[in-house]
N, C-alpha and C. Protein backbone atom coordinates (compact mmCIF):
# COMPACT_ATOMS: atom_id res chain seq x y z
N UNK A 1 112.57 92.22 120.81
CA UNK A 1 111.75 93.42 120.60
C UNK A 1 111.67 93.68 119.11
N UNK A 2 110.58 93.68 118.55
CA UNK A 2 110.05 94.07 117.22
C UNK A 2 109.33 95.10 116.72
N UNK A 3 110.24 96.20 116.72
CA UNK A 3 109.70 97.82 116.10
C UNK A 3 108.56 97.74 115.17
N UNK A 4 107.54 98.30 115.62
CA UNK A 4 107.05 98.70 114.68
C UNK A 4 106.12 100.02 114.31
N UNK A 5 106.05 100.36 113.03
CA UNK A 5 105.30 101.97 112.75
C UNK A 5 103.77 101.69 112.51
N UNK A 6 103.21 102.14 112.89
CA UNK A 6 101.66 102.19 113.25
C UNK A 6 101.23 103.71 112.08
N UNK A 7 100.18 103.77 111.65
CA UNK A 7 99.66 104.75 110.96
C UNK A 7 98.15 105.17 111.03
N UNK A 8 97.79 106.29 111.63
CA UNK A 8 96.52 106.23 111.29
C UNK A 8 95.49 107.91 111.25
N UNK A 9 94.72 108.21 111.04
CA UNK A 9 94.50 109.19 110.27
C UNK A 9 93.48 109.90 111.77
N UNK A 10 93.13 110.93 112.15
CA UNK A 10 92.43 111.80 112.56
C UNK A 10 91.03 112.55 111.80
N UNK A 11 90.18 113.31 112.31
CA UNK A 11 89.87 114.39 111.61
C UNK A 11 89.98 115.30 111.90
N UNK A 12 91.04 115.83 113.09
CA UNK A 12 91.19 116.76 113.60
C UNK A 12 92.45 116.95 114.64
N UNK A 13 92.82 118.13 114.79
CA UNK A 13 94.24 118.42 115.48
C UNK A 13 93.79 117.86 116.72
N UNK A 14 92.47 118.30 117.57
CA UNK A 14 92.49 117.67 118.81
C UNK A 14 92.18 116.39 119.12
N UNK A 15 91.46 115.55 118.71
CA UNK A 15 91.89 113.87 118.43
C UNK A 15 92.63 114.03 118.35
N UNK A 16 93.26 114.29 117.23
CA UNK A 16 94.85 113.76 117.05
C UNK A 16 96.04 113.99 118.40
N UNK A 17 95.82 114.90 119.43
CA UNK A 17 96.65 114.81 119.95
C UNK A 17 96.30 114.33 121.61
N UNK A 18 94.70 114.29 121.85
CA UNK A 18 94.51 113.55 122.68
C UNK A 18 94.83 111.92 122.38
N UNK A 19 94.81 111.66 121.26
CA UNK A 19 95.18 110.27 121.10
C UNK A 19 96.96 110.13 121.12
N UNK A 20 97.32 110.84 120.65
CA UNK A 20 98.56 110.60 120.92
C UNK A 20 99.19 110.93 122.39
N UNK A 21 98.75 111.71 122.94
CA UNK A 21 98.74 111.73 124.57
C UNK A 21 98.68 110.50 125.55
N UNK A 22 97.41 109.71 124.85
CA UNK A 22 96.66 108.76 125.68
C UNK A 22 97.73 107.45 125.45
N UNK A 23 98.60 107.25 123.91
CA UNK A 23 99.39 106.53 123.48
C UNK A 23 100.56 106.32 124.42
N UNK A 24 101.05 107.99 125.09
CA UNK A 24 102.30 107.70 125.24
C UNK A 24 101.93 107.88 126.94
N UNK A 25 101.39 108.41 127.53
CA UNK A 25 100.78 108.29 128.67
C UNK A 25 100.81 106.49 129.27
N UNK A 26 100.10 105.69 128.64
CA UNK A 26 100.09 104.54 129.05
C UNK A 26 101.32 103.78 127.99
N UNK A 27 102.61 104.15 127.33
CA UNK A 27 103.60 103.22 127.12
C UNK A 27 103.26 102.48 126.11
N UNK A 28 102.15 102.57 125.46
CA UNK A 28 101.96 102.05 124.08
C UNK A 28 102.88 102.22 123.32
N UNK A 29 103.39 103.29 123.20
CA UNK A 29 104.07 104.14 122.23
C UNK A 29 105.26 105.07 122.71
N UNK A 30 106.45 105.04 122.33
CA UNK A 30 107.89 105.66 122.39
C UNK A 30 107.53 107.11 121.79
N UNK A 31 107.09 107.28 120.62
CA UNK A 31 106.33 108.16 120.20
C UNK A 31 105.54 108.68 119.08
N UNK A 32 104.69 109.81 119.32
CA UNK A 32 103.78 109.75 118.40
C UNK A 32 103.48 110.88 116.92
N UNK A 33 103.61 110.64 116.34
CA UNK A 33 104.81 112.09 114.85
C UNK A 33 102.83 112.52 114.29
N UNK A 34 102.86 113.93 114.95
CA UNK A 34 101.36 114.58 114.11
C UNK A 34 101.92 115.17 113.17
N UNK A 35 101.06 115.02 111.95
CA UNK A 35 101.43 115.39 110.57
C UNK A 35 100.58 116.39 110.38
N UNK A 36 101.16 117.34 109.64
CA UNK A 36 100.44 117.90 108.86
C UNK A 36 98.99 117.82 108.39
N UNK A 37 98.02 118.58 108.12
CA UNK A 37 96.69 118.31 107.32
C UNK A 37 96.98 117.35 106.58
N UNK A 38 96.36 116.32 105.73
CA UNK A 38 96.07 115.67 103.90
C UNK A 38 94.63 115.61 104.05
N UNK A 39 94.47 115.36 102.49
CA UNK A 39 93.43 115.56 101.94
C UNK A 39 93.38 114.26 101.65
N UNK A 40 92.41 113.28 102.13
CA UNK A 40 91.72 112.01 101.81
C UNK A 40 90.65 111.79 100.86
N UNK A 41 91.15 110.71 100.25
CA UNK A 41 89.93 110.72 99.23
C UNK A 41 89.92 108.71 99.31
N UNK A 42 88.64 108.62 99.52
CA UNK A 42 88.02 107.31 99.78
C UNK A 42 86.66 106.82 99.54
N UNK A 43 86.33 105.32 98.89
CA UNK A 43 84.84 104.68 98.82
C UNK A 43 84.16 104.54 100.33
N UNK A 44 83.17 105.34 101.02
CA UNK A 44 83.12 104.54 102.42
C UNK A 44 81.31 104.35 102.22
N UNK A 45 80.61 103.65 101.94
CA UNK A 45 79.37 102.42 101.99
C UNK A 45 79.02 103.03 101.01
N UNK A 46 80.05 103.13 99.95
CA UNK A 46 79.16 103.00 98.27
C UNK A 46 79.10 104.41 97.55
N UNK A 47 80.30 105.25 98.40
CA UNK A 47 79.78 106.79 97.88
C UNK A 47 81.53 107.27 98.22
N UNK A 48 81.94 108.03 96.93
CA UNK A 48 83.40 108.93 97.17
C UNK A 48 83.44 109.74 97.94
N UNK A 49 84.28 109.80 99.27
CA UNK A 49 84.80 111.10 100.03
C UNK A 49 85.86 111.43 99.65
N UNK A 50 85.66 112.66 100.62
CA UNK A 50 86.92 113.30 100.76
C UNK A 50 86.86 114.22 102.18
N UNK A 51 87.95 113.84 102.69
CA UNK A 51 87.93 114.55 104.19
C UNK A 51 89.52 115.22 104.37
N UNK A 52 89.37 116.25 105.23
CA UNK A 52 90.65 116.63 105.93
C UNK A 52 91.28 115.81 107.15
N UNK A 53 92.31 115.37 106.95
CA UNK A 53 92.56 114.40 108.00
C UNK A 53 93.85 114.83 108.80
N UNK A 54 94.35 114.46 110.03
CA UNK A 54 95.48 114.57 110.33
C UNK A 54 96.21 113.43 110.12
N UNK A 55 97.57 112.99 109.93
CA UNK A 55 97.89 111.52 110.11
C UNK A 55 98.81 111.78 111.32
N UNK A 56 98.81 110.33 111.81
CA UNK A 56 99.78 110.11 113.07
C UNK A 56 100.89 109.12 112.52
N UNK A 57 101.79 109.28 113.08
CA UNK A 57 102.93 108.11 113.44
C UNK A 57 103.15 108.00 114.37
N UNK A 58 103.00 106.22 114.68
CA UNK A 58 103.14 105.72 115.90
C UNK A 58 103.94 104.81 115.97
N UNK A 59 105.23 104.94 116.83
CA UNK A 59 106.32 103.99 117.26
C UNK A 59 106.04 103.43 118.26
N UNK A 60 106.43 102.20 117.93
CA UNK A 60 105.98 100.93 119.22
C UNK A 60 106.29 99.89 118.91
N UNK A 61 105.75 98.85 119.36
CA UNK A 61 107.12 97.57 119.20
C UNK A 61 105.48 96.02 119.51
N UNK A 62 105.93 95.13 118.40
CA UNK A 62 104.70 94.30 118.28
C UNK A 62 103.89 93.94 119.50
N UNK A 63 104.66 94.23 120.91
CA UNK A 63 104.02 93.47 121.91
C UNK A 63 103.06 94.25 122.52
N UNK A 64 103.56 95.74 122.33
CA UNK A 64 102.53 96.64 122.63
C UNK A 64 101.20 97.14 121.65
N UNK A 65 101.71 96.30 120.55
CA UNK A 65 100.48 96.47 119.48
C UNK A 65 98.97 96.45 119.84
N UNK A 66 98.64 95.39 120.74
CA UNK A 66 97.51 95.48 121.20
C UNK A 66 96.81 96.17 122.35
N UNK A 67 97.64 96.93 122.60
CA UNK A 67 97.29 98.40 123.59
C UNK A 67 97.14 99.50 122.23
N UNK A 68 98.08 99.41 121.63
CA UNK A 68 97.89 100.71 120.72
C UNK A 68 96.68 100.16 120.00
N UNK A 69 95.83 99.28 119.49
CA UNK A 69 94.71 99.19 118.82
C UNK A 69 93.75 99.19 120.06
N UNK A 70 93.91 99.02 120.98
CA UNK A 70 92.81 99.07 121.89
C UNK A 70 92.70 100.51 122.26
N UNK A 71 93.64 100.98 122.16
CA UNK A 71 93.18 102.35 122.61
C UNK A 71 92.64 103.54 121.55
N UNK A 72 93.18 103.43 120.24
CA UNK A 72 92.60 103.29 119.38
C UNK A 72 91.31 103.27 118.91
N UNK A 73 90.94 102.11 118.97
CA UNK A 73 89.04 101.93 118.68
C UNK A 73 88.72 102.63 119.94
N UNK A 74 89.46 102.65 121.34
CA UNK A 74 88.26 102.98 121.97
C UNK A 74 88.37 104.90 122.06
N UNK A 75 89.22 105.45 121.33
CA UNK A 75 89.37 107.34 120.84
C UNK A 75 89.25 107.44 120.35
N UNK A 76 88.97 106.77 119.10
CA UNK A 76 88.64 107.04 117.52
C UNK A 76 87.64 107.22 117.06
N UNK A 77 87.21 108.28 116.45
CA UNK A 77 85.75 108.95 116.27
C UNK A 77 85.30 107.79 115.43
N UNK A 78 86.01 107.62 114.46
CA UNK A 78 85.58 106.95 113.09
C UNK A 78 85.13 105.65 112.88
N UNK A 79 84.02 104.89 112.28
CA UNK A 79 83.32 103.98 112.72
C UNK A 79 84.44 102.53 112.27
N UNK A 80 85.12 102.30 111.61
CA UNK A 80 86.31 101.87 111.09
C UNK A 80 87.41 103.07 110.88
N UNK A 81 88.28 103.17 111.95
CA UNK A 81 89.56 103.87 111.64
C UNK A 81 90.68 102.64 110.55
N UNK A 82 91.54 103.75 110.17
CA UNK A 82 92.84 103.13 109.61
C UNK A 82 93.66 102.67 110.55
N UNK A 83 94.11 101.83 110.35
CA UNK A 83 95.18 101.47 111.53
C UNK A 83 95.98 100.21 111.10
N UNK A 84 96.97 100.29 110.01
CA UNK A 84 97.99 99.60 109.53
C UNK A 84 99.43 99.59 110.16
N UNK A 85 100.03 98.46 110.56
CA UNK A 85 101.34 97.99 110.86
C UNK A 85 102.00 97.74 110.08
N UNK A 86 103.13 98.32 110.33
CA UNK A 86 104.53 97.75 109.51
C UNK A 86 105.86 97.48 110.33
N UNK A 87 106.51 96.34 109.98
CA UNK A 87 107.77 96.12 111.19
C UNK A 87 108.67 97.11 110.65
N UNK A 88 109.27 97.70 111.79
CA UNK A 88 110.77 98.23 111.42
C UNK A 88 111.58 97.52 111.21
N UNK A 89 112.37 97.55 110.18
CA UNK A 89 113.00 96.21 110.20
C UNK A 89 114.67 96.58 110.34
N UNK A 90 115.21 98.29 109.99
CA UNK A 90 116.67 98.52 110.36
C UNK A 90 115.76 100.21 110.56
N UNK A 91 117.10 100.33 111.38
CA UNK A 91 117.00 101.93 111.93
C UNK A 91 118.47 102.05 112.81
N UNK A 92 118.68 103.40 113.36
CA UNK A 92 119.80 103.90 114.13
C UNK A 92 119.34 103.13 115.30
N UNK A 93 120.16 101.88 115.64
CA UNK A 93 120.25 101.07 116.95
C UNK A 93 119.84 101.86 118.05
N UNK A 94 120.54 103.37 118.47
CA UNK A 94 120.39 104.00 119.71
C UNK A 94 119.35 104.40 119.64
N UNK A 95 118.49 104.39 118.70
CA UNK A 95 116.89 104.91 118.62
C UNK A 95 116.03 103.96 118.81
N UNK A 96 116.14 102.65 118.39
CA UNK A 96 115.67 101.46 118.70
C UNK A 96 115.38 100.85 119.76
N UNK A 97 116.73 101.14 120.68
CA UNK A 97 116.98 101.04 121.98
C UNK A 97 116.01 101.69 122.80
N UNK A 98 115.91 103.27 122.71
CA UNK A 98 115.30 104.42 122.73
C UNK A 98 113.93 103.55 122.75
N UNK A 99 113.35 103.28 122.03
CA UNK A 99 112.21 103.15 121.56
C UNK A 99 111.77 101.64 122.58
N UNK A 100 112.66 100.63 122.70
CA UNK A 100 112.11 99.54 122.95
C UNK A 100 112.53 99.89 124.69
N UNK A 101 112.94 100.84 125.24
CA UNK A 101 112.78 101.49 126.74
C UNK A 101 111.66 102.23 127.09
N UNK A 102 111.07 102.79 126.35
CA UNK A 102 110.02 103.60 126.59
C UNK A 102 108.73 102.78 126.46
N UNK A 103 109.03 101.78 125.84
CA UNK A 103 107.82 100.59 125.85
C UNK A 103 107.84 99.64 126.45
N UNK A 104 108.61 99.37 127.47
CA UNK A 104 108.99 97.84 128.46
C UNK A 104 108.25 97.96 129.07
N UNK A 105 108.05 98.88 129.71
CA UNK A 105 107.05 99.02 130.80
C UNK A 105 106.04 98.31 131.07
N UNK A 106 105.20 98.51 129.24
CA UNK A 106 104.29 97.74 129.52
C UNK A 106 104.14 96.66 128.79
N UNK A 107 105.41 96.54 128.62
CA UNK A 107 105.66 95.05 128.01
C UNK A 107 106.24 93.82 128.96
C-alpha cells in the first residue's frame, strides 16, 4: 500500500464538499481536509487570473488513484482542474494503517 496526498482546488464551499463526499462515499479516499478560502493567481489561455478557491486534501493510496481522478474530472467544474500527487512516504504507522483500511475496499 502506497499513501498518497492528492491536492486540488474548488471554486466553492459546495463543490468542494460534494466532491469530497462523493470521494469518501465510494472509498477513494480515507479522507478529505477542506481548506480554508486562497486566493489564486494563474496564466489560463493567455490572460492573468485570479480566483477564490477552496483547496482539498485528499488521502488515498496509489491504487485508488484512479477512482480519485475519475471522479474528479467527472465533479469538477473546471475545464482542466489541478490535480497533483505526491507519495507519502513516512507518517504515524497507526494512521497509515487507518488510511490503507478505509481504502481496501476498493482496492
Amino acid at each position: 500500500m502506497e499513501p498518497l496526498l492528492v491536492l486540488t482546488n474548488l471554486p466553492d464551499v459546495a463543490s468542494a464538499e460534494k466532491l469530497a463526499e462523493a470521494l469518501i462515499e465510494s472509498r477513494a479516499a480515507a479522507c478529505v481536509n477542506i481548506l480554508a478560502a486562497c486566493r489564486s493567481k494563474y496564466r489560463w489561455q493567455g490572460a492573468l487570473e485570479t480566483a477564490e478557491e477552496i483547496p482539498l486534501l485528499i488521502k488515498t493510496t496509489t491504487a485508488c488513484y484512479p477512482l480519485v481522478e475519475k471522479i474528479v474530472r467527472a465533479q469538477h467544474p473546471y475545464e482542466v482542474p489541478e490535480l497533483i500527487a505526491t507519495l507519502i512516504t513516512h507518517g504515524l504507522p497507526a494512521y497509515l494503517e487507518w488510511l490503507a483500511t478505509e481504502t481496501e475496499k476498493h482496492e
